[in-house]
C-alpha atoms as a PDB file:
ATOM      1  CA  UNK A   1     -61.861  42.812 -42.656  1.00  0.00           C
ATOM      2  CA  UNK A   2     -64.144  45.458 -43.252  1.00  0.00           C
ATOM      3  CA  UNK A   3     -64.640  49.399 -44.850  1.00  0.00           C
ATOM      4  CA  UNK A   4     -65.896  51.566 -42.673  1.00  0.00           C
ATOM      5  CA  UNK A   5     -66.994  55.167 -43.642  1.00  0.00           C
ATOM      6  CA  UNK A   6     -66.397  58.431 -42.389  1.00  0.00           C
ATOM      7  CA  UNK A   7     -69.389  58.413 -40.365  1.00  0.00           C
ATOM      8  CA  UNK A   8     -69.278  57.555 -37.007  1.00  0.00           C
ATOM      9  CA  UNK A   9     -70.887  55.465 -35.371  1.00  0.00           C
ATOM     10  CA  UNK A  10     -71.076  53.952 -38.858  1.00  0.00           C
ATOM     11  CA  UNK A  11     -74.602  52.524 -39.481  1.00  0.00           C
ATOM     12  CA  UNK A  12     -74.312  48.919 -40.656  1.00  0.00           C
ATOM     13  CA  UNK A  13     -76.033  49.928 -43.899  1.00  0.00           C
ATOM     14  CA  UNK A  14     -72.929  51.310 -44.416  1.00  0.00           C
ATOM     15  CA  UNK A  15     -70.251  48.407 -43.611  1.00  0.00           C
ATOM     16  CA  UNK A  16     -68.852  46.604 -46.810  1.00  0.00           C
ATOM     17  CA  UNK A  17     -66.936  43.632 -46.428  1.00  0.00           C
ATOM     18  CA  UNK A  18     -63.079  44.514 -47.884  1.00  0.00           C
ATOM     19  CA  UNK A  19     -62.482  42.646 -50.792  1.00  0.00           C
ATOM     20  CA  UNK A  20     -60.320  39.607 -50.778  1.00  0.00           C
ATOM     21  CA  UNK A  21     -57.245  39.402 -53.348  1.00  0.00           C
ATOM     22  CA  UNK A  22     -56.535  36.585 -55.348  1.00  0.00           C
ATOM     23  CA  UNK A  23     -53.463  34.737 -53.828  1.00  0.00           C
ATOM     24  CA  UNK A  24     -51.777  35.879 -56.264  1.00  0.00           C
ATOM     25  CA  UNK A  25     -51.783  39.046 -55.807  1.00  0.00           C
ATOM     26  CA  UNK A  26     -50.890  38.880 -52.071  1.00  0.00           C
ATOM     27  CA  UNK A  27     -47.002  39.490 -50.835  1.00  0.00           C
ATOM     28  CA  UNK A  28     -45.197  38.039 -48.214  1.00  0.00           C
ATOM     29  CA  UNK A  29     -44.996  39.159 -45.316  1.00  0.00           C
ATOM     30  CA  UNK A  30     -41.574  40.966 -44.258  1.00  0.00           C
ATOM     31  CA  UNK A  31     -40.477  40.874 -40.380  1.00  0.00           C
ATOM     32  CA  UNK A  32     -41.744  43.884 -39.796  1.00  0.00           C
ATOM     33  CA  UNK A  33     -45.214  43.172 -40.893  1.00  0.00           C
ATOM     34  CA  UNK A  34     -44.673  39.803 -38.513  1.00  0.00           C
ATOM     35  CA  UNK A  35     -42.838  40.786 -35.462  1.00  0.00           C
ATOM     36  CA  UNK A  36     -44.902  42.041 -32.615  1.00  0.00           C
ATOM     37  CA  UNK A  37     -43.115  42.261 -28.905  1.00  0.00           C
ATOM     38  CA  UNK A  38     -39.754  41.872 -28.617  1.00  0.00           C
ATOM     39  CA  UNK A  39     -37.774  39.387 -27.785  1.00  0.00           C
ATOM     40  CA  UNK A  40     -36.758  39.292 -24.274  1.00  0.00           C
ATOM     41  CA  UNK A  41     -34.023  36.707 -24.488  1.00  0.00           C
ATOM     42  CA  UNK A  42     -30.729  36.748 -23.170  1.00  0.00           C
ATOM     43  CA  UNK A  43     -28.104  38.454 -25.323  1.00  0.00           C
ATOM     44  CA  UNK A  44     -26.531  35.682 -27.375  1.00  0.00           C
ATOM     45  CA  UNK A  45     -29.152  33.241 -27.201  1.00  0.00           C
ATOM     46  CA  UNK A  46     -29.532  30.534 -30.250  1.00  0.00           C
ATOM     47  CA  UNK A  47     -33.544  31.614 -29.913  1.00  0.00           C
ATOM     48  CA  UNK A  48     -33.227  34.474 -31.608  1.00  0.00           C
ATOM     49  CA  UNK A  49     -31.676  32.996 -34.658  1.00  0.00           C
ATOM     50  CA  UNK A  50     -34.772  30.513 -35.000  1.00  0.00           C
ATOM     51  CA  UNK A  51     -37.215  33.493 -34.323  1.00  0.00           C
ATOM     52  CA  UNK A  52     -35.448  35.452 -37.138  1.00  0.00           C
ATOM     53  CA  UNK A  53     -35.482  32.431 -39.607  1.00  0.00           C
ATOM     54  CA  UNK A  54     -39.379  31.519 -38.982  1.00  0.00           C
ATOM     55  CA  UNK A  55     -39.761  35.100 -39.833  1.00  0.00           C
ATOM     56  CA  UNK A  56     -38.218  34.783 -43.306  1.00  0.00           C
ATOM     57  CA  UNK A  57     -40.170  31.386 -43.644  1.00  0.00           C
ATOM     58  CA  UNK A  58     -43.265  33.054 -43.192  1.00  0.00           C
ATOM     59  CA  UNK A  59     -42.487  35.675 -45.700  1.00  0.00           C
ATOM     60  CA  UNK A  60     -40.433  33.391 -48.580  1.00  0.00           C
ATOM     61  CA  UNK A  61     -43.706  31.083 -48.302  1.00  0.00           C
ATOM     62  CA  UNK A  62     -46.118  33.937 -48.386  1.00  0.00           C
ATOM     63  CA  UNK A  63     -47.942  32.323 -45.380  1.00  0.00           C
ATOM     64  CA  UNK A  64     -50.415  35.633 -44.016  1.00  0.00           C
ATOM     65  CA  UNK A  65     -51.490  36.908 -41.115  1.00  0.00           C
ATOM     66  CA  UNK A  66     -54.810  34.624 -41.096  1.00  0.00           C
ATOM     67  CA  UNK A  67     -52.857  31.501 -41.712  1.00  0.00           C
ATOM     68  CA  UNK A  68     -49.954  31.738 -38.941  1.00  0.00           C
ATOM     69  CA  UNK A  69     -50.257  29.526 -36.255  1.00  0.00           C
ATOM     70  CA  UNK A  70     -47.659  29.290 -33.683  1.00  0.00           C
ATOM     71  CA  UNK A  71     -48.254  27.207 -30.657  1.00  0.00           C
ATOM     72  CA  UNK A  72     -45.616  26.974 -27.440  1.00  0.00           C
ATOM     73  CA  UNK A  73     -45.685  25.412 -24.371  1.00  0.00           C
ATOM     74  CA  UNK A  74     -43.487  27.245 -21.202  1.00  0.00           C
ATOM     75  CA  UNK A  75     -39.969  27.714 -21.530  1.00  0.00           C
ATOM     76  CA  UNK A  76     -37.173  30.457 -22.975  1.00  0.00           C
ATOM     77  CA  UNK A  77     -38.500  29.602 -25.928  1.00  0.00           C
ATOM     78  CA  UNK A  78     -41.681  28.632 -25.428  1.00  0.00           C
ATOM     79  CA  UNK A  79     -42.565  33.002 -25.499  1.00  0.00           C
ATOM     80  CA  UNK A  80     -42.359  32.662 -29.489  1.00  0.00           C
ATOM     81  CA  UNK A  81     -46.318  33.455 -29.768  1.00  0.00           C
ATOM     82  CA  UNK A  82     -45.689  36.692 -27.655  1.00  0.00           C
ATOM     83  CA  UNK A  83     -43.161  37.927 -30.845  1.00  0.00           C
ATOM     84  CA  UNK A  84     -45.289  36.483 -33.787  1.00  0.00           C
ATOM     85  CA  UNK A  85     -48.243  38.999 -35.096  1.00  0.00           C
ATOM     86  CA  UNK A  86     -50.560  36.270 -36.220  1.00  0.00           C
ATOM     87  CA  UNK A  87     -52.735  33.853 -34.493  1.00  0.00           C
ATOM     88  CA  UNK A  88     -50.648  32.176 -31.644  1.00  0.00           C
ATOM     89  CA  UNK A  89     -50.962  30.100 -28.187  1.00  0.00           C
ATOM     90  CA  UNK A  90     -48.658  30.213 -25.027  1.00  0.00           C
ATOM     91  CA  UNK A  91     -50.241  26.911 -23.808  1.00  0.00           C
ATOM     92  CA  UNK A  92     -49.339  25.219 -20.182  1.00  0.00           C
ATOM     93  CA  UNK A  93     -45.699  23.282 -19.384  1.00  0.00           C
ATOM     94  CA  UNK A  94     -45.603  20.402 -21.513  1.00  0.00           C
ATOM     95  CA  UNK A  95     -49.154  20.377 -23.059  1.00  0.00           C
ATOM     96  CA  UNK A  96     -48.670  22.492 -26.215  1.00  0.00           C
ATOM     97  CA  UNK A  97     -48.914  19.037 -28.665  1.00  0.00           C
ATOM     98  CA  UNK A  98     -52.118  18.020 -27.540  1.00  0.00           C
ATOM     99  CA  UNK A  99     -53.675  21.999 -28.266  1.00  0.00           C
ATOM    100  CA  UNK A 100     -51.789  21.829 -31.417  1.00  0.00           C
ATOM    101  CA  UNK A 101     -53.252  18.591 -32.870  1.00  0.00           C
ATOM    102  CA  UNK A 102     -56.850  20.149 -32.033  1.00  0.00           C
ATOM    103  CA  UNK A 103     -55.850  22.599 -34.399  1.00  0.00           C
ATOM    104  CA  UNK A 104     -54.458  20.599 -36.830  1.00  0.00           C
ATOM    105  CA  UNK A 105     -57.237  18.233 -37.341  1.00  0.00           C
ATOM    106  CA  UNK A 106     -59.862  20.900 -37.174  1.00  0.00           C
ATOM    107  CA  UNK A 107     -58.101  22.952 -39.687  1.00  0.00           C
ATOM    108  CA  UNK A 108     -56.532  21.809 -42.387  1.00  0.00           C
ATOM    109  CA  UNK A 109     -56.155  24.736 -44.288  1.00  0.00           C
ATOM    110  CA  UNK A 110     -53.479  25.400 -41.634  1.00  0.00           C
ATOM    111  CA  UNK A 111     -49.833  24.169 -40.972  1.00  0.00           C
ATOM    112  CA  UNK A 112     -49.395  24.338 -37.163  1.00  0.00           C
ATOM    113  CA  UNK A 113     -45.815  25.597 -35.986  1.00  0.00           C
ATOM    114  CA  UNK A 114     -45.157  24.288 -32.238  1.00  0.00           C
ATOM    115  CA  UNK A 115     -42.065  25.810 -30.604  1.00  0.00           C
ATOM    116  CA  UNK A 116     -40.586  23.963 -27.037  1.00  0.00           C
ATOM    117  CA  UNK A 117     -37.613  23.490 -25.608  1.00  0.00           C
ATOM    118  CA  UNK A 118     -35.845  20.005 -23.985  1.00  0.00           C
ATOM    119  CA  UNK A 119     -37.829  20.313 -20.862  1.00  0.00           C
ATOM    120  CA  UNK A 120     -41.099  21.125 -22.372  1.00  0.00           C
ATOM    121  CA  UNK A 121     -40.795  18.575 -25.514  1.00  0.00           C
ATOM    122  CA  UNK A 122     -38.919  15.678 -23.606  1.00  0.00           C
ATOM    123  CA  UNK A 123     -39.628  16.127 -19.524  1.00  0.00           C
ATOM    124  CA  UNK A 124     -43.334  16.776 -18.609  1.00  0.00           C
ATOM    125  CA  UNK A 125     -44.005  16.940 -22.553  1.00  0.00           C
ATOM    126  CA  UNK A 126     -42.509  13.928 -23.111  1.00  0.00           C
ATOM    127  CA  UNK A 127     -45.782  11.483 -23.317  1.00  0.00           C
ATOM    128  CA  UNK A 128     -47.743  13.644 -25.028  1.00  0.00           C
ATOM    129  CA  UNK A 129     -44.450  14.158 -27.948  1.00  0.00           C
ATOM    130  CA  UNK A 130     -44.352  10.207 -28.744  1.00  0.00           C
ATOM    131  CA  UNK A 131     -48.587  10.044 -29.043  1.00  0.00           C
ATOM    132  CA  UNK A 132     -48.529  12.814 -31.129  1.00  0.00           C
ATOM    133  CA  UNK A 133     -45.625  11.193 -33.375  1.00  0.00           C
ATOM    134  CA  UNK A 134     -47.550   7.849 -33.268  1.00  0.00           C
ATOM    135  CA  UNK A 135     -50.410   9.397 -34.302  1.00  0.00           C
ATOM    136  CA  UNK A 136     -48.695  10.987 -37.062  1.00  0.00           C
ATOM    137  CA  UNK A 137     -50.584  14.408 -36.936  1.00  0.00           C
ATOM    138  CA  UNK A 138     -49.424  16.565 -39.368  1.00  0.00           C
ATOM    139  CA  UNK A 139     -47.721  19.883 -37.801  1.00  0.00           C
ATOM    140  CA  UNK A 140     -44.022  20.847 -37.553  1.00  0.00           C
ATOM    141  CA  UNK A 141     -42.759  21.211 -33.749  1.00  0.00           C
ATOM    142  CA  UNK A 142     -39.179  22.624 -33.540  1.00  0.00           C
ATOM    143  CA  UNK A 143     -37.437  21.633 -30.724  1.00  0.00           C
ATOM    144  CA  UNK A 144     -34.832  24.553 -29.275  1.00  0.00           C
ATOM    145  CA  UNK A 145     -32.261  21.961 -27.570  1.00  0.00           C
ATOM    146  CA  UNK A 146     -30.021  24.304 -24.597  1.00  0.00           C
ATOM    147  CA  UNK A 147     -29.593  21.460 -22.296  1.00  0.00           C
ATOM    148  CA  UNK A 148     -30.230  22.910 -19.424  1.00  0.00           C
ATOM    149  CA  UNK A 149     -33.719  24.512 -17.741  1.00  0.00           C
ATOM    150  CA  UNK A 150     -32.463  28.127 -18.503  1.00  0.00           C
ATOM    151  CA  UNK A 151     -35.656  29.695 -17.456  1.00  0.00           C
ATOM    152  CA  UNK A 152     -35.532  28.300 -14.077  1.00  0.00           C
ATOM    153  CA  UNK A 153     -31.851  29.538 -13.785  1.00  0.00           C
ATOM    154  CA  UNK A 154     -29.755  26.181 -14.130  1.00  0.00           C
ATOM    155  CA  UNK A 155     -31.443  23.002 -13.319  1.00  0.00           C
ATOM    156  CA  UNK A 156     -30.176  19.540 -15.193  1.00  0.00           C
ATOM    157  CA  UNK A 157     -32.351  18.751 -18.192  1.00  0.00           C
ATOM    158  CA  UNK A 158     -32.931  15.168 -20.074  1.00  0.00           C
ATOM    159  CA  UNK A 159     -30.486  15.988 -22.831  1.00  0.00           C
ATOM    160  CA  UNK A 160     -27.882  17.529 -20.134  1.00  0.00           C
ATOM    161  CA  UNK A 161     -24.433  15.194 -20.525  1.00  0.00           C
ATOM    162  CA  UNK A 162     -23.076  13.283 -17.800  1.00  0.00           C
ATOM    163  CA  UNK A 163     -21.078  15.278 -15.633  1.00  0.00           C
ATOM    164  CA  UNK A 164     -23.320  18.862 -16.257  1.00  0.00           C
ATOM    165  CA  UNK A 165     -23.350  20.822 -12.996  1.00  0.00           C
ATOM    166  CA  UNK A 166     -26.268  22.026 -12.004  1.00  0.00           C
ATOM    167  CA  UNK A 167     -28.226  23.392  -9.598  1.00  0.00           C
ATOM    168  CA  UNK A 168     -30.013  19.989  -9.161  1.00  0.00           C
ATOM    169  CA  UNK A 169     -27.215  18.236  -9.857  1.00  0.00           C
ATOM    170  CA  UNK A 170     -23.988  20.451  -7.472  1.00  0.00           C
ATOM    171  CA  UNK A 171     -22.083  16.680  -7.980  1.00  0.00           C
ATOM    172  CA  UNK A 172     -22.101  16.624 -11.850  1.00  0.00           C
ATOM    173  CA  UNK A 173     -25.120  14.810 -13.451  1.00  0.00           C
ATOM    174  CA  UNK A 174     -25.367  11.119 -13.157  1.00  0.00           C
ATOM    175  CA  UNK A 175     -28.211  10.371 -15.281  1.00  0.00           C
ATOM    176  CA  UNK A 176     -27.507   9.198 -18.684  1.00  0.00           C
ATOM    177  CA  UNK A 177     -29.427  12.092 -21.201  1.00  0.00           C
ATOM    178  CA  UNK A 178     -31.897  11.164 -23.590  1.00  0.00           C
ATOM    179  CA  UNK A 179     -31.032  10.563 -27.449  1.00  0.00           C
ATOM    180  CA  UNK A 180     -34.051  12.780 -29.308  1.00  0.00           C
ATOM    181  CA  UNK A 181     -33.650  10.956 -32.557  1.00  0.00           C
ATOM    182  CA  UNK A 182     -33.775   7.075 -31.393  1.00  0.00           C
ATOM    183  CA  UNK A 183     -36.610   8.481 -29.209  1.00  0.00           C
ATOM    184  CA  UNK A 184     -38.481  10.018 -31.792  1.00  0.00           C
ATOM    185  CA  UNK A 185     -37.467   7.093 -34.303  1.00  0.00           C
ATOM    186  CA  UNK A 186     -38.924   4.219 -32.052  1.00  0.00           C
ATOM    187  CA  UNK A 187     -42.361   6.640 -31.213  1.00  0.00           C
ATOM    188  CA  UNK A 188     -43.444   6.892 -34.971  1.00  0.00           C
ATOM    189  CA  UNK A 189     -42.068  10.305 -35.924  1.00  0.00           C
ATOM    190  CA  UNK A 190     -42.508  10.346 -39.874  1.00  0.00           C
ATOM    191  CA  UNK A 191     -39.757  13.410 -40.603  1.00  0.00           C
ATOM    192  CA  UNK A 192     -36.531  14.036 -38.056  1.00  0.00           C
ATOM    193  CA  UNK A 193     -34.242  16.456 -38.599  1.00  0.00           C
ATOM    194  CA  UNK A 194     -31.272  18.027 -36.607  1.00  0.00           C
ATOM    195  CA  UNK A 195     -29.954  21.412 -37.262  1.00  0.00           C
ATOM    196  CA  UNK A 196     -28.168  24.362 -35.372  1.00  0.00           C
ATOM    197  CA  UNK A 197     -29.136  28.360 -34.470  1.00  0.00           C
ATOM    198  CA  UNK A 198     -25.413  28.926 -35.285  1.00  0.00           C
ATOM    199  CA  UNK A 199     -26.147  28.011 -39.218  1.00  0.00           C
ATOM    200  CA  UNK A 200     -28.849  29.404 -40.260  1.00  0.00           C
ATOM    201  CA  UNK A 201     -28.793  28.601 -43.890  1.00  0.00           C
ATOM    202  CA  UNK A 202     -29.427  25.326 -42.200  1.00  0.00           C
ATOM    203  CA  UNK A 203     -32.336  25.697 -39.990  1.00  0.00           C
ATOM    204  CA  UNK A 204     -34.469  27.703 -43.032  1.00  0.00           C
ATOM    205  CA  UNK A 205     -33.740  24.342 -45.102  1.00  0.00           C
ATOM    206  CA  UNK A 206     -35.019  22.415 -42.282  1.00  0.00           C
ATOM    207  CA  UNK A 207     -38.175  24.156 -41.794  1.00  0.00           C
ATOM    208  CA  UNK A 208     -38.910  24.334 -45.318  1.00  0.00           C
ATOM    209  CA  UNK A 209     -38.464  20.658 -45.734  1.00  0.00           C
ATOM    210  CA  UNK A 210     -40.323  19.774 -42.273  1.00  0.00           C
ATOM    211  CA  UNK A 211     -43.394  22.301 -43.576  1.00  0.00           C
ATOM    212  CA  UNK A 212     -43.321  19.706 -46.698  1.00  0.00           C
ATOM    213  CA  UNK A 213     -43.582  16.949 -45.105  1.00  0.00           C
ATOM    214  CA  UNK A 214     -47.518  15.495 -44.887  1.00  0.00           C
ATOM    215  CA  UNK A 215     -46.942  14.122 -41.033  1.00  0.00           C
ATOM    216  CA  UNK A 216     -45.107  14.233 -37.687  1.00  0.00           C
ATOM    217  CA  UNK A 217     -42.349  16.541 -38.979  1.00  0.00           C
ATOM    218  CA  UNK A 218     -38.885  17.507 -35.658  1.00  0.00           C
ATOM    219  CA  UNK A 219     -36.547  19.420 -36.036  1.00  0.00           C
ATOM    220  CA  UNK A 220     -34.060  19.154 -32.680  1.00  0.00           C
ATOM    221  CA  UNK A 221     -32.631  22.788 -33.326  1.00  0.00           C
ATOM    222  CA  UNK A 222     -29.162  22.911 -30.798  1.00  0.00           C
ATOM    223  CA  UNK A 223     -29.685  26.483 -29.411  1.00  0.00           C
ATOM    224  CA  UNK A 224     -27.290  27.794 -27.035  1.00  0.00           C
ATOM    225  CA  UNK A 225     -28.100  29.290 -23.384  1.00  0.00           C
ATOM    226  CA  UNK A 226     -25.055  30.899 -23.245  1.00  0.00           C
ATOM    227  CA  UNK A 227     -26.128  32.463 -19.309  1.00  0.00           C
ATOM    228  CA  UNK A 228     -26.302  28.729 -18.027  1.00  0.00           C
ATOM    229  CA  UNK A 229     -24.537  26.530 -20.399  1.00  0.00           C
ATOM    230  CA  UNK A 230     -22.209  28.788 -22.363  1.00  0.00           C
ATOM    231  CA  UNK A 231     -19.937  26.633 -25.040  1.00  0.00           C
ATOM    232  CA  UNK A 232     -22.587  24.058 -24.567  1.00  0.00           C
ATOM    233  CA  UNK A 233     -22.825  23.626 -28.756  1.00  0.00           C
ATOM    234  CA  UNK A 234     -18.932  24.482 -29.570  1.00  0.00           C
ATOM    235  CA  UNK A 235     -18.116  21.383 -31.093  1.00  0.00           C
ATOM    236  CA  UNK A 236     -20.606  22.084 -33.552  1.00  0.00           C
ATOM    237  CA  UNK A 237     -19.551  25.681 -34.504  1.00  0.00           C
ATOM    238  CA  UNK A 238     -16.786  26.188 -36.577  1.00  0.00           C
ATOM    239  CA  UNK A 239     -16.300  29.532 -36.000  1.00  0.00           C
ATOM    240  CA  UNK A 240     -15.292  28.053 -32.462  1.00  0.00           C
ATOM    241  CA  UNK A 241     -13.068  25.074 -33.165  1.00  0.00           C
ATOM    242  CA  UNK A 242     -16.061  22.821 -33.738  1.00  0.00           C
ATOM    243  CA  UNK A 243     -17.359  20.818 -36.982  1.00  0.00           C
ATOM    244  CA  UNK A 244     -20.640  20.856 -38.918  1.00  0.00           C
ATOM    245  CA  UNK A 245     -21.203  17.633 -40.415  1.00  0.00           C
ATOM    246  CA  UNK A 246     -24.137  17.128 -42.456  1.00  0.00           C
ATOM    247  CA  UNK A 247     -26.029  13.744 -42.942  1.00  0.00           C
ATOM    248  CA  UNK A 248     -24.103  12.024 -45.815  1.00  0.00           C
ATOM    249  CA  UNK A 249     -25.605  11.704 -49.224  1.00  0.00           C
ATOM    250  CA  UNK A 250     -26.067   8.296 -49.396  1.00  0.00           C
ATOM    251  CA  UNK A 251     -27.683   8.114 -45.848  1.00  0.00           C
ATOM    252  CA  UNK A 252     -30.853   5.999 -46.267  1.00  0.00           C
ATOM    253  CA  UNK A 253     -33.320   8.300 -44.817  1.00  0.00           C
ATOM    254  CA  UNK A 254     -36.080   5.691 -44.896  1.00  0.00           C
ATOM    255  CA  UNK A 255     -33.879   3.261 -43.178  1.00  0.00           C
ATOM    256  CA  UNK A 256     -35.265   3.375 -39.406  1.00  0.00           C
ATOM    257  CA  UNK A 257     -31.794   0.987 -38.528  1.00  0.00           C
ATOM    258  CA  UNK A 258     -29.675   3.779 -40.408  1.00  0.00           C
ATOM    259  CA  UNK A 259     -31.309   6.325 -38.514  1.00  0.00           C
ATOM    260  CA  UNK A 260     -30.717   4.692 -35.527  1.00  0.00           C
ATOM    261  CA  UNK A 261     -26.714   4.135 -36.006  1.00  0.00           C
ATOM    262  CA  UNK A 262     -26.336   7.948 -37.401  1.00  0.00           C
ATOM    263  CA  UNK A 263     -28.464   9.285 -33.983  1.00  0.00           C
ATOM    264  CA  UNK A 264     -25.780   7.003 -32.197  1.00  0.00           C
ATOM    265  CA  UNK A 265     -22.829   8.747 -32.945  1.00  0.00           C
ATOM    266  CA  UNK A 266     -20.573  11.258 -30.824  1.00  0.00           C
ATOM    267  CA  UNK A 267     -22.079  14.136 -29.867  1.00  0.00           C
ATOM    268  CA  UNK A 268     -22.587  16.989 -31.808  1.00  0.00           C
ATOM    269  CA  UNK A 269     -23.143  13.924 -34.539  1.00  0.00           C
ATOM    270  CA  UNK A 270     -24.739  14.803 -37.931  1.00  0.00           C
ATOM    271  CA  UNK A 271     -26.858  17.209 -39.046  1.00  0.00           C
ATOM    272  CA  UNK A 272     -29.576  17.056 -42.136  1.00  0.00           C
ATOM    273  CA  UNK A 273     -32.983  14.727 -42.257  1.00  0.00           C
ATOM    274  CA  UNK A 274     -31.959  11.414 -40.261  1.00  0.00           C
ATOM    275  CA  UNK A 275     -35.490   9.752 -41.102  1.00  0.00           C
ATOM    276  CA  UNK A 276     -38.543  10.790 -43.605  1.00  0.00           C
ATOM    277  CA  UNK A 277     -40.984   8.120 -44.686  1.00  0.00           C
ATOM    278  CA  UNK A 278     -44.422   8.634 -45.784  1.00  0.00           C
ATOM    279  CA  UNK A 279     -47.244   7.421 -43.732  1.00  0.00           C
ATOM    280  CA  UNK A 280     -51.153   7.673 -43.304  1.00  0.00           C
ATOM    281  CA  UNK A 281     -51.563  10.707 -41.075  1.00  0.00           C
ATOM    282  CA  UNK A 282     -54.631  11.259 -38.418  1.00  0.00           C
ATOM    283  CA  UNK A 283     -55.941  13.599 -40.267  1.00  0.00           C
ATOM    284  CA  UNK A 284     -56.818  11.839 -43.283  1.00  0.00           C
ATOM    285  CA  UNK A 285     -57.752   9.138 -41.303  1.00  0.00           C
ATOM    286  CA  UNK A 286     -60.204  11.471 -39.529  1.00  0.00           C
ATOM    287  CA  UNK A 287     -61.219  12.889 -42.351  1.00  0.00           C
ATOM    288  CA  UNK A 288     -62.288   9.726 -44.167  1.00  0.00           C
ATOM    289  CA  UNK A 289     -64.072   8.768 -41.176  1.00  0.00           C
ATOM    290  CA  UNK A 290     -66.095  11.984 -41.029  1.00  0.00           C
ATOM    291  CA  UNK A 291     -66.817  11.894 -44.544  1.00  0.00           C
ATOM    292  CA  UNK A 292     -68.234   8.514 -44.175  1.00  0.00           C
ATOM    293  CA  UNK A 293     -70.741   9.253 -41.340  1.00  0.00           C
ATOM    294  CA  UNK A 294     -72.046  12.527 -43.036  1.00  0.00           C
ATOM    295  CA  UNK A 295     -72.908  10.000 -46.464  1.00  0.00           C
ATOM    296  CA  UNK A 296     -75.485   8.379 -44.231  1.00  0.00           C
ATOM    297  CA  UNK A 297     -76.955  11.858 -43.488  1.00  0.00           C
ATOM    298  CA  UNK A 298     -76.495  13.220 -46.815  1.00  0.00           C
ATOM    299  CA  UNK A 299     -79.904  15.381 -47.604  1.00  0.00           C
ATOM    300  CA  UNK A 300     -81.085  15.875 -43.977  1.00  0.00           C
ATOM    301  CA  UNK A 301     -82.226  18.781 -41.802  1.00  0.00           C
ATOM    302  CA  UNK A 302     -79.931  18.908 -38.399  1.00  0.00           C
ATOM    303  CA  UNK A 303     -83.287  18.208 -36.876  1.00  0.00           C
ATOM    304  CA  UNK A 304     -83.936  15.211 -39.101  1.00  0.00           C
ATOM    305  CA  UNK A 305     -80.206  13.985 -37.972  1.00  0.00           C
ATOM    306  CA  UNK A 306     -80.883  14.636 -34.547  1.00  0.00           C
ATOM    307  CA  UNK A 307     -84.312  12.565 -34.590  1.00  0.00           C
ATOM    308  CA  UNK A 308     -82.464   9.727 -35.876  1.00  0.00           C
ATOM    309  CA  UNK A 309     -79.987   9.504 -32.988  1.00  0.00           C
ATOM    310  CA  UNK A 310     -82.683   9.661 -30.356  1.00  0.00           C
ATOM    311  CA  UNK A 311     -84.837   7.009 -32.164  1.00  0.00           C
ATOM    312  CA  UNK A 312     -81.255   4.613 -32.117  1.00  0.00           C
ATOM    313  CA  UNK A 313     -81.687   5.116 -28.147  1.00  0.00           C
ATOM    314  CA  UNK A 314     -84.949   3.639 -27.670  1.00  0.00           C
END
C-alpha cells in the first residue's frame, strides 16, 4: 500500500510506502469488508451457510485481506473465490488440490482454504484428493457434499444413494456411492471431520479445528441442493424430523479402526472429528530439505552457485 499526494501524476519523489500496524493493532475483518460479488446460488442452498460461516472465520481469526487464500475447483460451490475479497483461484474441474499445495508449500505464512463439491473432490478430483492427503500438505479443503451434479442440472454423483434418479441414471442409481471418510482414512488424511450447512454452530467449530490442525485437514460439509435433490440431508435436520448426532466423547479419534466403524454407520451417521493424528507434513519435509542444500551454499554469490553446478556437469 502506498500514500499518494494531491499531485497528480504524483512524482515518485513523492510516494511513501503506508505504514504497516503492528498485528495488534489490526481488526478483523467483518463480512462486509470480505464479501465481494454475490452469491448466485439457488435460494435455499446449504452453500450459503458455509460462505457466511468462512466469513465469520476470517473475521473471529483476524485473518486480512493479504493473508486470504481461497482456492476452488468447478462446481456450485466451487464460485466461492468470485464472493471472497482477498486473494482467490477458480482453478479447472478437479485440479484445485494440486494449485493449492503449490501455494501451500511456497507460502507458509499462509493457510490455504480449498472449497469443492462431491464431483470435483471425489470424481475427476478424486486422484489428486488421496495424493494430496498422502502427502499430508497442510491446507484445509471443505468438501460441500449435495449428492448430485447440481450445476449440470441433475446427473448421479459418487456419493448419490442407490436408487437416486437422475438424469444419468432415469432407472434409479445402481452404483454403490462412495464412503468419504474410509476413503479419506485409508489415503492418509491426518484430520476428518463431518459437519452440516443446517448447523452452523457446527461447521465454524469444524473449520476452526481443521485451520488448527498442522496437515491434511476435511471437512465433508452435507449441503443441500434443494433444486435437484431437495430433502436430500433431512434425516440429519431436526427441524425436519431428522437427528444430529455428534461423534461420542469417548470416540478414539486416533484410532484409524474406530474411524472406520463410526464412517460405517447408517447414513446421516455421526458428526464431529472421526480421525486427527499428528504426522510429518510435506512442508516441513520440504523445508528441511531446502534448508539443507542452501548450507552447502551458505556465503556464495548466485553466480558463484551457478559456477558450481556447471563445473558438476563436466
Amino acid at each position: 500500500m502506498i500514500n499518494i499526494t494531491n499531485e497528480f501524476p504524483p512524482r515518485l519523489s513523492t510516494l511513501k510506502p503506508a505504514p504497516i500496524l503492528p498485528e495488534s493493532e489490526r481488526k478483523g475483518l467483518t463480512k462486509k469488508e470480505t464479501a465481494a460479488d454475490h452469491p448466485t446460488w439457488c435460494p435455499g442452498c446449504g452453500d450459503f451457510s458455509v460462505l457466511a460461516l468462512y466469513f465469520k472465520l476470517i473475521e473471529k481469526r483476524a485473518i486480512w485481506h493479504e493473508k486470504i487464500t481461497t482456492v476452488a475447483g468447478i462446481g456450485c460451490s466451487s464460485r466461492f473465490p468470485y464472493f471472497v475479497q482477498g486473494h482467490g483461484v477458480h482453478f479447472i474441474h478437479g485440479r484445485a488440490l494440486p494449485f493449492a499445495t503449490g501455494l501451500s508449500l511456497t507460502r507458509p505464512d499462509l493457510h490455504v482454504f480449498v472449497f469443492g463439491g462431491d464431483g470435483d473432490a471425489f470424481s475427476i478430483g478424486g486422484n489428486h484428493l488421496t495424493h494430496a492427503a498422502r502427502k499430508n500438505i497442510k491446507m484445509t479443503y471443505v468438501i460441500m457434499d449435495n449428492q448430485v451434479y447440481g450445476l449440470t442440472k441433475k446427473q448421479t454423483s459418487p456419493t448419490s444413494p442407490l436408487g437416486f434418479k437422475s438424469k444419468t441414471d432415469m432407472w434409479g442409481a445402481i452404483d454403490h456411492p462412495i464412503n468419504p471418510v474410509k476413503q479419506l482414512v485409508s489415503a492418509g488424511a491426518t484430520f476428518i471431520a463431518r459437519t452440516t450447512s443446517t448447523n452452523p454452530k457446527h461447521v465454524l467449530e469444524m473449520m476452526e479445528a481443521a485451520m488448527d490442525h498442522d496437515g491434511f485437514s476435511v471437512i465433508q460439509c452435507l449441503s443441500e441442493c434443494v433444486e435437484f435433490f431437495e430433502g436430500a440431508f433431512d434425516s440429519a435436520n431436526p427441524r425436519k424430523g431428522g437427528a444430529f448426532t455428534e461423534v461420542p466423547a469417548d470416540h478414539d479419534k486416533t484410532d484409524e479402526f474406530a474411524a472406520y466403524k463410526l464412517a460405517a454407520e447408517p447414513f446421516p451417521g455421526k458428526f464431529g472429528i472421526h480421525y486427527q493424528v499428528q504426522r510429518e507434513t510435506k512442508n516441513k519435509l520440504e523445508a528441511d530439505i531446502t534448508g539443507k542444500a542452501r548450507e552447502k551454499f551458505k556465503g556464495l554469490e548466485d553466480w558463484q552457485i551457478l559456477q558450481r553446478n556447471f563445473d558438476r556437469m563436466k
